[in-house]
PDB file of N, CA and C in Angstrom:
ATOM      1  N   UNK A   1     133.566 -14.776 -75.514  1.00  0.00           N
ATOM      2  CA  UNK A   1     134.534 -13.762 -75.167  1.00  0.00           C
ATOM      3  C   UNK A   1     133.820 -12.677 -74.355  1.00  0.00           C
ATOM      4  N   UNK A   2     134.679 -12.239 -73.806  1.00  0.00           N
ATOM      5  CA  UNK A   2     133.941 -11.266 -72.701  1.00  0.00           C
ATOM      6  C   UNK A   2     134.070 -10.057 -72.960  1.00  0.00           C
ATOM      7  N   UNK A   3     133.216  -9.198 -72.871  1.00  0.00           N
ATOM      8  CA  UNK A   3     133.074  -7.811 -73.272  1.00  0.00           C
ATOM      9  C   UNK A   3     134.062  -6.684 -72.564  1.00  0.00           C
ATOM     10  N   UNK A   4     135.265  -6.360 -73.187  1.00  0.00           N
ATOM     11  CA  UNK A   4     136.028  -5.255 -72.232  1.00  0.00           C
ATOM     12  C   UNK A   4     136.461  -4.072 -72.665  1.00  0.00           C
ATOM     13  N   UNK A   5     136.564  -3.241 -72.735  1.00  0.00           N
ATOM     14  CA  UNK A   5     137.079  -1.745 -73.248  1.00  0.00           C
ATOM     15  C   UNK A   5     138.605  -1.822 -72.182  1.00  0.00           C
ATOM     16  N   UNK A   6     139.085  -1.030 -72.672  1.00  0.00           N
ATOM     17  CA  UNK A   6     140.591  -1.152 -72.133  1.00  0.00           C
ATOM     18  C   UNK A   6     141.444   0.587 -73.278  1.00  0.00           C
ATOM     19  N   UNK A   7     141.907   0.955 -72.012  1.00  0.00           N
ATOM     20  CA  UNK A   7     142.992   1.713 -72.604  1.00  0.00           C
ATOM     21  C   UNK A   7     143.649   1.818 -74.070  1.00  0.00           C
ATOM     22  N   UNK A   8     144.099   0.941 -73.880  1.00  0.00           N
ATOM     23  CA  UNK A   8     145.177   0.657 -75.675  1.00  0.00           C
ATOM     24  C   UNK A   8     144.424  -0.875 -76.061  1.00  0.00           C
ATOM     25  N   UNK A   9     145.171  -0.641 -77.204  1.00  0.00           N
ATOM     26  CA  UNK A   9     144.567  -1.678 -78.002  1.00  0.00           C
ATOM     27  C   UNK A   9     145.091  -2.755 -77.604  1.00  0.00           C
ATOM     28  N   UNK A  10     146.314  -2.932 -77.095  1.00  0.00           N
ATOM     29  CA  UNK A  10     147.336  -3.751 -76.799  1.00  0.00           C
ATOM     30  C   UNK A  10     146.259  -4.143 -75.590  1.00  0.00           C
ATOM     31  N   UNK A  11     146.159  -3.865 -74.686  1.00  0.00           N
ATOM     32  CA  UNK A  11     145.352  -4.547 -73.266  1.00  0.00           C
ATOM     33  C   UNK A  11     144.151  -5.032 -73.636  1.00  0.00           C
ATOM     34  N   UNK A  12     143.416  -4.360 -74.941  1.00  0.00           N
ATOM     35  CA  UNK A  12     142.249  -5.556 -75.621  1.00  0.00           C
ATOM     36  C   UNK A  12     142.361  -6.524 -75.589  1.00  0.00           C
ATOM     37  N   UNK A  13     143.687  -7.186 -76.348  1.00  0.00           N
ATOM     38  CA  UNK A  13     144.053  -8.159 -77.285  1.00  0.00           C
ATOM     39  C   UNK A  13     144.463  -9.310 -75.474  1.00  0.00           C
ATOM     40  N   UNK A  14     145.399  -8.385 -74.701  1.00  0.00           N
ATOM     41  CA  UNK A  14     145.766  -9.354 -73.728  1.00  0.00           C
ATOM     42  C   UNK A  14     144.881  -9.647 -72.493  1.00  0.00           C
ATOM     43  N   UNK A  15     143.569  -8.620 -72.640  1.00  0.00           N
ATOM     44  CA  UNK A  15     142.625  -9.667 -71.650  1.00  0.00           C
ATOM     45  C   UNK A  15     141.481 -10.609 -72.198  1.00  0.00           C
ATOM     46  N   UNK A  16     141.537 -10.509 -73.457  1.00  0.00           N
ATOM     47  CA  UNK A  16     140.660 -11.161 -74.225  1.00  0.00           C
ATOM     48  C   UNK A  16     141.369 -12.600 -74.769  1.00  0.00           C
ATOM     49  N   UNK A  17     142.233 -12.756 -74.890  1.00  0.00           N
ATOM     50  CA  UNK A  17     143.114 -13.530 -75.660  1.00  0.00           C
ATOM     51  C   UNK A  17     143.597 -15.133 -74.699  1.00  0.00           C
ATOM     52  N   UNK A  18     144.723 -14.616 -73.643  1.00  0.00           N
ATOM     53  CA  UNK A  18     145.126 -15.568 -72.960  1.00  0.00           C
ATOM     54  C   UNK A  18     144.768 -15.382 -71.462  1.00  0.00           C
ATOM     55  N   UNK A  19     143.282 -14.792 -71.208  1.00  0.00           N
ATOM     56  CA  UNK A  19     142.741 -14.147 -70.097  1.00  0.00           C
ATOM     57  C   UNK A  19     142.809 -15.311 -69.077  1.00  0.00           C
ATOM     58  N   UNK A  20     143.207 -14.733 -67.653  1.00  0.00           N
ATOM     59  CA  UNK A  20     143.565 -15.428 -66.725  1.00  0.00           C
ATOM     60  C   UNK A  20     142.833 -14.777 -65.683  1.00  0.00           C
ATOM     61  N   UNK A  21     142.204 -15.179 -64.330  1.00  0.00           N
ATOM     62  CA  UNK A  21     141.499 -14.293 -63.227  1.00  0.00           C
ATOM     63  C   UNK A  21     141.991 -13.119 -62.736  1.00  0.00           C
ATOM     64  N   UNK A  22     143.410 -13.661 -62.709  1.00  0.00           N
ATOM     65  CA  UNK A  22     144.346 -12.810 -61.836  1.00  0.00           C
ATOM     66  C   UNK A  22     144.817 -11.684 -62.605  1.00  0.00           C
ATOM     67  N   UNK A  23     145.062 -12.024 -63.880  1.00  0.00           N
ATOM     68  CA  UNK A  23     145.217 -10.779 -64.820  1.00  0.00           C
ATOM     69  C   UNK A  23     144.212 -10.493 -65.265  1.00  0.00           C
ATOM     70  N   UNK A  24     143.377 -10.554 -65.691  1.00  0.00           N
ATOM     71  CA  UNK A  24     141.820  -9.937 -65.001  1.00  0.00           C
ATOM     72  C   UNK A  24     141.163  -8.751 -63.915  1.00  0.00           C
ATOM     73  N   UNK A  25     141.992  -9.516 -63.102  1.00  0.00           N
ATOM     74  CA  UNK A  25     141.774  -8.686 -61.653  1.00  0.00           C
ATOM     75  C   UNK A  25     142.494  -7.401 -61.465  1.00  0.00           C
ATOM     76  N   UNK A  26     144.118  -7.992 -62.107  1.00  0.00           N
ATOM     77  CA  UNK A  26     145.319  -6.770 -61.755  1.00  0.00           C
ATOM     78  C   UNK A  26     144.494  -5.326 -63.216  1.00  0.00           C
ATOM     79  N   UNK A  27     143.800  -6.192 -63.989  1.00  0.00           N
ATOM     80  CA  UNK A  27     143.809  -4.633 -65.447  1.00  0.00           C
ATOM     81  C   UNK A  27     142.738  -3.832 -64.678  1.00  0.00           C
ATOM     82  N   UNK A  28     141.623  -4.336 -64.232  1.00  0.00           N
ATOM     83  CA  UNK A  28     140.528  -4.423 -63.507  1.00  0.00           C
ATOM     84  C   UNK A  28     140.686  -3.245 -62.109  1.00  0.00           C
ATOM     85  N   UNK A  29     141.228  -3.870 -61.884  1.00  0.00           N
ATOM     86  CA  UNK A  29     141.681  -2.736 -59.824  1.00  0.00           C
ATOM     87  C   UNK A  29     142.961  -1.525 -60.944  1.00  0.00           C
ATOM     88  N   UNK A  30     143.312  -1.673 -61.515  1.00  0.00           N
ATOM     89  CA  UNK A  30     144.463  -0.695 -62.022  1.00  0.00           C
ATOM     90  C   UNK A  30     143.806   0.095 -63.013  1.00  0.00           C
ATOM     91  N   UNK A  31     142.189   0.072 -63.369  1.00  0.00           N
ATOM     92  CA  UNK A  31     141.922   1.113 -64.059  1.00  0.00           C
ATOM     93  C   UNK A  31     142.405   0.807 -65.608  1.00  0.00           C
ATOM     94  N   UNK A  32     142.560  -0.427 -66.475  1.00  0.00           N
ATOM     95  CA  UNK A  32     143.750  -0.520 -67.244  1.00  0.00           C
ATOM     96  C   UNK A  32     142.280  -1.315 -68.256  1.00  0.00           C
ATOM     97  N   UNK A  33     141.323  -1.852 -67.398  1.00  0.00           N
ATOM     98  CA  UNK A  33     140.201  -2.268 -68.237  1.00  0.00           C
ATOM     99  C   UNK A  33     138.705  -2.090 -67.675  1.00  0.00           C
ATOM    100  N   UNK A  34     138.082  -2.280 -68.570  1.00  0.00           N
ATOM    101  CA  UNK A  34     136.506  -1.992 -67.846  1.00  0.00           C
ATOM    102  C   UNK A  34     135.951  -3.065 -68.769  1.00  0.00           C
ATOM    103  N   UNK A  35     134.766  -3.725 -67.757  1.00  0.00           N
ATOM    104  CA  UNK A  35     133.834  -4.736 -67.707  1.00  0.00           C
ATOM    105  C   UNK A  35     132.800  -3.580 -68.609  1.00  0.00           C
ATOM    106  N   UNK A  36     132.252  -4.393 -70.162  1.00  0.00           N
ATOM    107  CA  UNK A  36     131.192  -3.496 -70.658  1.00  0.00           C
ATOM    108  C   UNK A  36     129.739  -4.471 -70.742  1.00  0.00           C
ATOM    109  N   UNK A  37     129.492  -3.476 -70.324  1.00  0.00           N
ATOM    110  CA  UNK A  37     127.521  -3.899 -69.442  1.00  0.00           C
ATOM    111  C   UNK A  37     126.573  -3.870 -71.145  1.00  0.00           C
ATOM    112  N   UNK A  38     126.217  -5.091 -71.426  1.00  0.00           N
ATOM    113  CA  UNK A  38     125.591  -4.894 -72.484  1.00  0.00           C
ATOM    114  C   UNK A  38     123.984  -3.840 -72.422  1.00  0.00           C
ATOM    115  N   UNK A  39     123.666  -3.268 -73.117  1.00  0.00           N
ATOM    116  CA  UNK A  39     122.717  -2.568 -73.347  1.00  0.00           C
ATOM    117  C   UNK A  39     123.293  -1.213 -72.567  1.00  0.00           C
ATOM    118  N   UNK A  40     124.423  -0.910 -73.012  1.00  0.00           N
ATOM    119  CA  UNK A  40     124.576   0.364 -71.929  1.00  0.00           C
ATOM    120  C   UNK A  40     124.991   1.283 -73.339  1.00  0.00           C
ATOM    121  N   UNK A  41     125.077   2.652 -73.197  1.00  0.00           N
ATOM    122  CA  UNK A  41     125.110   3.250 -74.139  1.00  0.00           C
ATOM    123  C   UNK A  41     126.727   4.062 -74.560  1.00  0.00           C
ATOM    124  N   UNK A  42     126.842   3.873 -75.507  1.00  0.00           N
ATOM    125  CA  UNK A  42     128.974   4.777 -75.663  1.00  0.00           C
ATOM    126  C   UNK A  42     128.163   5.094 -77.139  1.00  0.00           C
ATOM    127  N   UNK A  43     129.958   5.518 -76.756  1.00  0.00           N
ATOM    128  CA  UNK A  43     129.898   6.747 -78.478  1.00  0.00           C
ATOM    129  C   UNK A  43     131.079   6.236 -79.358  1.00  0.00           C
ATOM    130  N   UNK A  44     130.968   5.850 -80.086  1.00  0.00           N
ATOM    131  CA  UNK A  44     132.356   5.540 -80.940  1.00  0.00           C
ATOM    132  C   UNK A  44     133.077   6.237 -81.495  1.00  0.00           C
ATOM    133  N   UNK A  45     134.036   6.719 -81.351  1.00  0.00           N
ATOM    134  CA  UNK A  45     134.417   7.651 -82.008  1.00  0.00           C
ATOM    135  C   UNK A  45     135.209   7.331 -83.367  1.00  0.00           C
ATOM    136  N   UNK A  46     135.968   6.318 -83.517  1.00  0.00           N
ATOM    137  CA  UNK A  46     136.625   6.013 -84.534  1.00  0.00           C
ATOM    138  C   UNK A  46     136.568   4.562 -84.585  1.00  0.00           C
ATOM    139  N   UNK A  47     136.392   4.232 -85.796  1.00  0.00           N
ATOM    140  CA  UNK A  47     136.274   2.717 -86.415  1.00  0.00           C
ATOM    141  C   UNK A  47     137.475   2.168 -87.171  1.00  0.00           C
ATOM    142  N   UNK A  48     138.627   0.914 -86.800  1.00  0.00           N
ATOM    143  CA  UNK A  48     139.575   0.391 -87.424  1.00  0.00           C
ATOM    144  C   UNK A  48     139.463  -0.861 -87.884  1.00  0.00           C
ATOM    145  N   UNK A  49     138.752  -0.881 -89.117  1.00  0.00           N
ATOM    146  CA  UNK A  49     138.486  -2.246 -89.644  1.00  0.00           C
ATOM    147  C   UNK A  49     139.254  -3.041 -89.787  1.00  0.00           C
ATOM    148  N   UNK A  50     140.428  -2.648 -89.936  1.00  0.00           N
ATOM    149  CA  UNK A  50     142.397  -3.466 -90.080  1.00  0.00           C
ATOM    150  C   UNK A  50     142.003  -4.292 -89.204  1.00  0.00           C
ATOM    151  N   UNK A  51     142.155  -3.605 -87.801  1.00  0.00           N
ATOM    152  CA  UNK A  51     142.275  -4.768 -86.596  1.00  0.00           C
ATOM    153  C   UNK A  51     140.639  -5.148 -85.699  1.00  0.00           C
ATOM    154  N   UNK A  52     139.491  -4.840 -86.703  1.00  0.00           N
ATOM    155  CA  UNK A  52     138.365  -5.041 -85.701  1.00  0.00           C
ATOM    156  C   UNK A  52     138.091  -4.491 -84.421  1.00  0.00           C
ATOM    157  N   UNK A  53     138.738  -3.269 -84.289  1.00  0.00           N
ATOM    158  CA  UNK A  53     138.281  -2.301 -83.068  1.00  0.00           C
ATOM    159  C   UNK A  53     138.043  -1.359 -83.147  1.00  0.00           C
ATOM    160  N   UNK A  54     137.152  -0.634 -82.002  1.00  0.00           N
ATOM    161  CA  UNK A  54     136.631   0.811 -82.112  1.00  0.00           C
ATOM    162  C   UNK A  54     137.358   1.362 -80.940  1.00  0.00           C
ATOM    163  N   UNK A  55     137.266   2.935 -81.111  1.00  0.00           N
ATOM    164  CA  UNK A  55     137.692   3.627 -79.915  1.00  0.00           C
ATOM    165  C   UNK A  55     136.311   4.453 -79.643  1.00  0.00           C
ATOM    166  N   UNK A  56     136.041   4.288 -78.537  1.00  0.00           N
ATOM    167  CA  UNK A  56     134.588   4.479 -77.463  1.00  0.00           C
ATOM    168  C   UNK A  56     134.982   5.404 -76.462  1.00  0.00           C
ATOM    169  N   UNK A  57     133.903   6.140 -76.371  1.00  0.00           N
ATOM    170  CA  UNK A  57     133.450   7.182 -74.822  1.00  0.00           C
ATOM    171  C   UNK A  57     132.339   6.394 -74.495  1.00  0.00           C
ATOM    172  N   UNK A  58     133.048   6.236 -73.029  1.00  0.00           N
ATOM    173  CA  UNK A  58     131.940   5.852 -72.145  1.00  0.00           C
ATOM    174  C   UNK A  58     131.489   6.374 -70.752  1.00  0.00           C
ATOM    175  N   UNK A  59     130.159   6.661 -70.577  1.00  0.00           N
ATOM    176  CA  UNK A  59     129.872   7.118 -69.688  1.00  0.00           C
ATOM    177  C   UNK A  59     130.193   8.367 -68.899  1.00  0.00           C
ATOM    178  N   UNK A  60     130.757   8.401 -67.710  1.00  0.00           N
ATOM    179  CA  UNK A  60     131.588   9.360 -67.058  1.00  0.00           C
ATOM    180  C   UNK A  60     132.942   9.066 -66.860  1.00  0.00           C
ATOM    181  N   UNK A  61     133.850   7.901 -68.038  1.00  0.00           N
ATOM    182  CA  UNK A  61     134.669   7.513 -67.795  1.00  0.00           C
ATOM    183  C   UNK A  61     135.603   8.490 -69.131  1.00  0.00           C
ATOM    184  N   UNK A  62     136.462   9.328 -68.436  1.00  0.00           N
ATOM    185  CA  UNK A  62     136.809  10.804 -69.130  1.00  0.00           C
ATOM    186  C   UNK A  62     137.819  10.152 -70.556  1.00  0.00           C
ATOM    187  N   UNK A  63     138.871   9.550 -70.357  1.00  0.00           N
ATOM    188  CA  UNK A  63     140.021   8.861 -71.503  1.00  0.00           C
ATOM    189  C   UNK A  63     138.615   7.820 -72.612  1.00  0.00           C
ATOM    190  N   UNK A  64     139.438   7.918 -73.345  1.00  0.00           N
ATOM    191  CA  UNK A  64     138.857   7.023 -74.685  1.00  0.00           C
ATOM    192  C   UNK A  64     139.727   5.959 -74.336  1.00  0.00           C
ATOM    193  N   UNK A  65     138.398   5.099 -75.099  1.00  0.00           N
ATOM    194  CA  UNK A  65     139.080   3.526 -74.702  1.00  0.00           C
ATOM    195  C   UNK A  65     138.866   2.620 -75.937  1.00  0.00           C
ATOM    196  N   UNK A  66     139.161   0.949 -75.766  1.00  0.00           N
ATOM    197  CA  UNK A  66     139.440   0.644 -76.979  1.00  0.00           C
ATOM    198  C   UNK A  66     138.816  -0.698 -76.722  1.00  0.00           C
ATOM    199  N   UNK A  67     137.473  -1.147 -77.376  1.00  0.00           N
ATOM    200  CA  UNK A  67     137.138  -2.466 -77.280  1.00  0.00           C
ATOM    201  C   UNK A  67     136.810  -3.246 -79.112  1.00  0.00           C
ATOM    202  N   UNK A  68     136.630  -3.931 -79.224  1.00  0.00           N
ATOM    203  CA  UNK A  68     136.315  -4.966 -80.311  1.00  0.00           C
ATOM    204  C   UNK A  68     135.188  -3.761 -81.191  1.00  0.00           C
ATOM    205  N   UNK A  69     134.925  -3.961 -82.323  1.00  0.00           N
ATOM    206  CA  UNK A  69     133.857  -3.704 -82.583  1.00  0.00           C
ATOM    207  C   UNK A  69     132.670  -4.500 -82.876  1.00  0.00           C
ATOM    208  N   UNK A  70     132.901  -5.361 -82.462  1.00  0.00           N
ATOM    209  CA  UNK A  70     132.117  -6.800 -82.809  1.00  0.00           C
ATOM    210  C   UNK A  70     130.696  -6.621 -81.135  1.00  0.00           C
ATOM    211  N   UNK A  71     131.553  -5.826 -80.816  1.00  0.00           N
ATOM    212  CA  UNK A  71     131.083  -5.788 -79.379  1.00  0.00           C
ATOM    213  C   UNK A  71     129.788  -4.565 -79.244  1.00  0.00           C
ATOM    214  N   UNK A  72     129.857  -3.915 -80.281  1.00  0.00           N
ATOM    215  CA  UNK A  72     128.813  -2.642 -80.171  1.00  0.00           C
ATOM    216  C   UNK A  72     128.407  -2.351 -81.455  1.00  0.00           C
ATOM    217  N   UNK A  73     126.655  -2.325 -81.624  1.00  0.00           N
ATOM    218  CA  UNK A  73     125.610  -2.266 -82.483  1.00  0.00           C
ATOM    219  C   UNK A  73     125.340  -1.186 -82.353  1.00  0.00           C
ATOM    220  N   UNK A  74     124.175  -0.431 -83.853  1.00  0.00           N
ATOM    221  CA  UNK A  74     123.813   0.678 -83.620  1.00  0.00           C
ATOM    222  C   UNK A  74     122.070   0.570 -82.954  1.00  0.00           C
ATOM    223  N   UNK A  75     122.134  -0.918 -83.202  1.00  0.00           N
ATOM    224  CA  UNK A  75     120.441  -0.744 -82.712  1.00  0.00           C
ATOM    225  C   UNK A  75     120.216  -1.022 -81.152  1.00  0.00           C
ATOM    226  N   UNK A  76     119.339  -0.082 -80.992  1.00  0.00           N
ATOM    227  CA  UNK A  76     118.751  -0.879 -79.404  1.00  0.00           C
ATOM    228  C   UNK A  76     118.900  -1.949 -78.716  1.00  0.00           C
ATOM    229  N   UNK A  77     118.886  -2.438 -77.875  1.00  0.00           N
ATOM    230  CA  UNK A  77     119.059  -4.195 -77.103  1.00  0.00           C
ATOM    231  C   UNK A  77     117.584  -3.778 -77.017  1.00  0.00           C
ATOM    232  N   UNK A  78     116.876  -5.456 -77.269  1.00  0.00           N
ATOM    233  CA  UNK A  78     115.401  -5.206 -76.797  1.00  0.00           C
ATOM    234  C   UNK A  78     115.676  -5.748 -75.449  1.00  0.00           C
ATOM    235  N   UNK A  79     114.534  -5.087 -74.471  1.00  0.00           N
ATOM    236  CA  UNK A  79     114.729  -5.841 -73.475  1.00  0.00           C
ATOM    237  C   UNK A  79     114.819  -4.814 -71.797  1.00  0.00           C
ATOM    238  N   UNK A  80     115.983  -3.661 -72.330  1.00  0.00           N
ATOM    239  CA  UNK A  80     117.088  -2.862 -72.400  1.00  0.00           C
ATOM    240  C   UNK A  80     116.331  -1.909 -72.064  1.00  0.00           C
ATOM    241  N   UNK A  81     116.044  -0.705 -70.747  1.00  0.00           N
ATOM    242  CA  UNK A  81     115.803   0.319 -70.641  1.00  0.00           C
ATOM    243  C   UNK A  81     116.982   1.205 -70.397  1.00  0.00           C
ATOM    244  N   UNK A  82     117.692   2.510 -70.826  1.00  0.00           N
ATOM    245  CA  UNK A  82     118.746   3.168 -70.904  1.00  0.00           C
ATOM    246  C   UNK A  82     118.043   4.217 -69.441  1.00  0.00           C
ATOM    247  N   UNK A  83     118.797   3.367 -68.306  1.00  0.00           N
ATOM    248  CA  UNK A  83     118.952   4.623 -67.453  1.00  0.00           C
ATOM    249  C   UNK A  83     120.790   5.108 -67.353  1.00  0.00           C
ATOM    250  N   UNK A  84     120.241   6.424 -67.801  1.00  0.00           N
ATOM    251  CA  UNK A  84     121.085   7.391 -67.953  1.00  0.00           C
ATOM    252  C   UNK A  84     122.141   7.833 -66.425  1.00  0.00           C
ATOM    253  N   UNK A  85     122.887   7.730 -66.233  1.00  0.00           N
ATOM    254  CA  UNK A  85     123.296   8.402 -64.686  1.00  0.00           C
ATOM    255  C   UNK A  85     123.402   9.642 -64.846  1.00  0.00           C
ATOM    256  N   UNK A  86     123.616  10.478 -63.404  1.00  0.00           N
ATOM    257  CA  UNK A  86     123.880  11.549 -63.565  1.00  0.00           C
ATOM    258  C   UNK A  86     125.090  12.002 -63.516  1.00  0.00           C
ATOM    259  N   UNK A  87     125.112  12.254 -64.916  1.00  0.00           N
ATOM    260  CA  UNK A  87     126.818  12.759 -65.774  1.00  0.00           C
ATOM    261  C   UNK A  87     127.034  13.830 -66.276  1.00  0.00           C
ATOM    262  N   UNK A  88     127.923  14.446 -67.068  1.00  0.00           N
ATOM    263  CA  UNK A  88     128.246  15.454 -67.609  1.00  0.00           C
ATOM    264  C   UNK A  88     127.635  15.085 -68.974  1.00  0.00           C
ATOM    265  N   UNK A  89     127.032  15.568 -69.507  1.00  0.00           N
ATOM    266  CA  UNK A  89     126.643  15.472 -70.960  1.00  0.00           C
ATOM    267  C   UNK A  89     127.854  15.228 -71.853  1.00  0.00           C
ATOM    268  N   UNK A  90     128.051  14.199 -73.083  1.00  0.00           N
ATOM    269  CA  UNK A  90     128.941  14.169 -73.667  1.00  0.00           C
ATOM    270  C   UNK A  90     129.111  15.236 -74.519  1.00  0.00           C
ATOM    271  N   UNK A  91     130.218  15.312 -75.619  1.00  0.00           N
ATOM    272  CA  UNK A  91     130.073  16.824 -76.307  1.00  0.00           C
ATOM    273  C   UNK A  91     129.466  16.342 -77.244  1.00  0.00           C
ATOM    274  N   UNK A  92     129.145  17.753 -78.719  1.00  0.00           N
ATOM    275  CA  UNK A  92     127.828  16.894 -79.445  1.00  0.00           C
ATOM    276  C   UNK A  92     128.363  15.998 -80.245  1.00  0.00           C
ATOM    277  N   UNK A  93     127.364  15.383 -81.175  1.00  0.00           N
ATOM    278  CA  UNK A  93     128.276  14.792 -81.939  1.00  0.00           C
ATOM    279  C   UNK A  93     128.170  15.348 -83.070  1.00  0.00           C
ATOM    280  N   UNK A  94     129.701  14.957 -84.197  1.00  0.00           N
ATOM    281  CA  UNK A  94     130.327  15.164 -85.342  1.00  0.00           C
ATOM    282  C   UNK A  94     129.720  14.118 -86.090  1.00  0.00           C
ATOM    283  N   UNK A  95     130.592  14.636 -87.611  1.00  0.00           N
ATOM    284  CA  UNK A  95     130.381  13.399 -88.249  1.00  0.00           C
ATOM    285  C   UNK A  95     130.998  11.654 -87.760  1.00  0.00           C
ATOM    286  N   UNK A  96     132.108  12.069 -87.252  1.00  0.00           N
ATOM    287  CA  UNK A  96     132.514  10.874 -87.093  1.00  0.00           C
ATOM    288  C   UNK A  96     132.313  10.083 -85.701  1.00  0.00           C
ATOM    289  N   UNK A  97     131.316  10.770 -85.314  1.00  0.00           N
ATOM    290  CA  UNK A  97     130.932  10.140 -83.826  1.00  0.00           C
ATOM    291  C   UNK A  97     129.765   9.631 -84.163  1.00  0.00           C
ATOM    292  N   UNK A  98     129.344   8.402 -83.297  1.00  0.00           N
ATOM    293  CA  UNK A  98     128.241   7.796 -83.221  1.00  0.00           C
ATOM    294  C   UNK A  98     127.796   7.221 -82.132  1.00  0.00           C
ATOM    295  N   UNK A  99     126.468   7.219 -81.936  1.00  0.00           N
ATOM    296  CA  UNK A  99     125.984   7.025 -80.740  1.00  0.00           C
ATOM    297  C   UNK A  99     125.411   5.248 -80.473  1.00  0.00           C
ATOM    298  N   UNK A 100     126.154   3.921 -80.200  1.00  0.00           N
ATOM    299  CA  UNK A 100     125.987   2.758 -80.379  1.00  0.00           C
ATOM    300  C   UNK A 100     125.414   1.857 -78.684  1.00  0.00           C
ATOM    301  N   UNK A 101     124.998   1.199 -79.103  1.00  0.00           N
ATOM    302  CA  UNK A 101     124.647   0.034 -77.822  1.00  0.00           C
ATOM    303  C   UNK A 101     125.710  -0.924 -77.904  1.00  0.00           C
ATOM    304  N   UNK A 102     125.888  -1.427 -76.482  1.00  0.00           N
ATOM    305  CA  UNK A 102     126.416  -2.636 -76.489  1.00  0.00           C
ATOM    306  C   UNK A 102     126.412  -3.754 -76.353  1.00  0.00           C
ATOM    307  N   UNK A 103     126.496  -4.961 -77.665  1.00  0.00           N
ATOM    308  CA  UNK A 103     125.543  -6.606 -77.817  1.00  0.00           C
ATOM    309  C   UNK A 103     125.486  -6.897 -76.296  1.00  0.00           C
ATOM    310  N   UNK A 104     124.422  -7.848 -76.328  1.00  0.00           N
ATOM    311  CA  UNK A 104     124.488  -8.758 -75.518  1.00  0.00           C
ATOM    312  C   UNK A 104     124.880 -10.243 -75.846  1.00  0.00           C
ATOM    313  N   UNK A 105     125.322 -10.687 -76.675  1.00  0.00           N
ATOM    314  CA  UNK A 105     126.421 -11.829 -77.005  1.00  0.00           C
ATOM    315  C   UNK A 105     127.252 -10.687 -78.350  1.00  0.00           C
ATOM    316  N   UNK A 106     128.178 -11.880 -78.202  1.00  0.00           N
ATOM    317  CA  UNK A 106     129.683 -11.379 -79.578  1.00  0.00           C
ATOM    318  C   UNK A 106     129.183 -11.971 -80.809  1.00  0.00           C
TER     319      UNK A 106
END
């Protein structure tokens, strides 16, 4: 399965599920999903064990988004150097934020 963060939970489930190129392409160019780069660094903000997903900040990408949690560890990728871009610093973190990597297999 392929690694994607997406808007709602609902666009998780439908590019992961009965994923097709073309719908792929349309979530993809529409901003509706993002390709997640293993060893790259997000923040989780909330964990839903019900349905196996987290809601993530990523990067300089401003909306919270919604991928698997199967998909992001708290440990390092070996391998994996974290270059950072130049971004806005995230805000700090709370208790319920955490700072996770993302697998390189599911």
């Amino acid at each position: 399965m392929t690694p994607y963060a997406c808007v709602t939970e609902q666009e998780v489930r439908k590019i992961t599920s009965n994923r097709t190129d073309l719908a792929e392409l349309h979530m993809v160019e529409d901003g509706h999903a993002y390709y997640l780069i293993p060893g790259t660094l997000v923040r989780v903000t909330r964990d839903y064990p019900a349905n196996g997903m987290s809601e993530i900040l990523l990067g300089a990408i401003t909306r919270r988004l919604w991928t698997y949690t199967k998909f992001v560890t708290a440990r390092p990728i070996r391998g994996f150097r974290l270059k950072q871009p130049y971004i806005t610093p995230p805000p700090p973190l709370s208790r319920t934020n955490r700072s996770y990597f993302l697998r390189t297999r599911s």
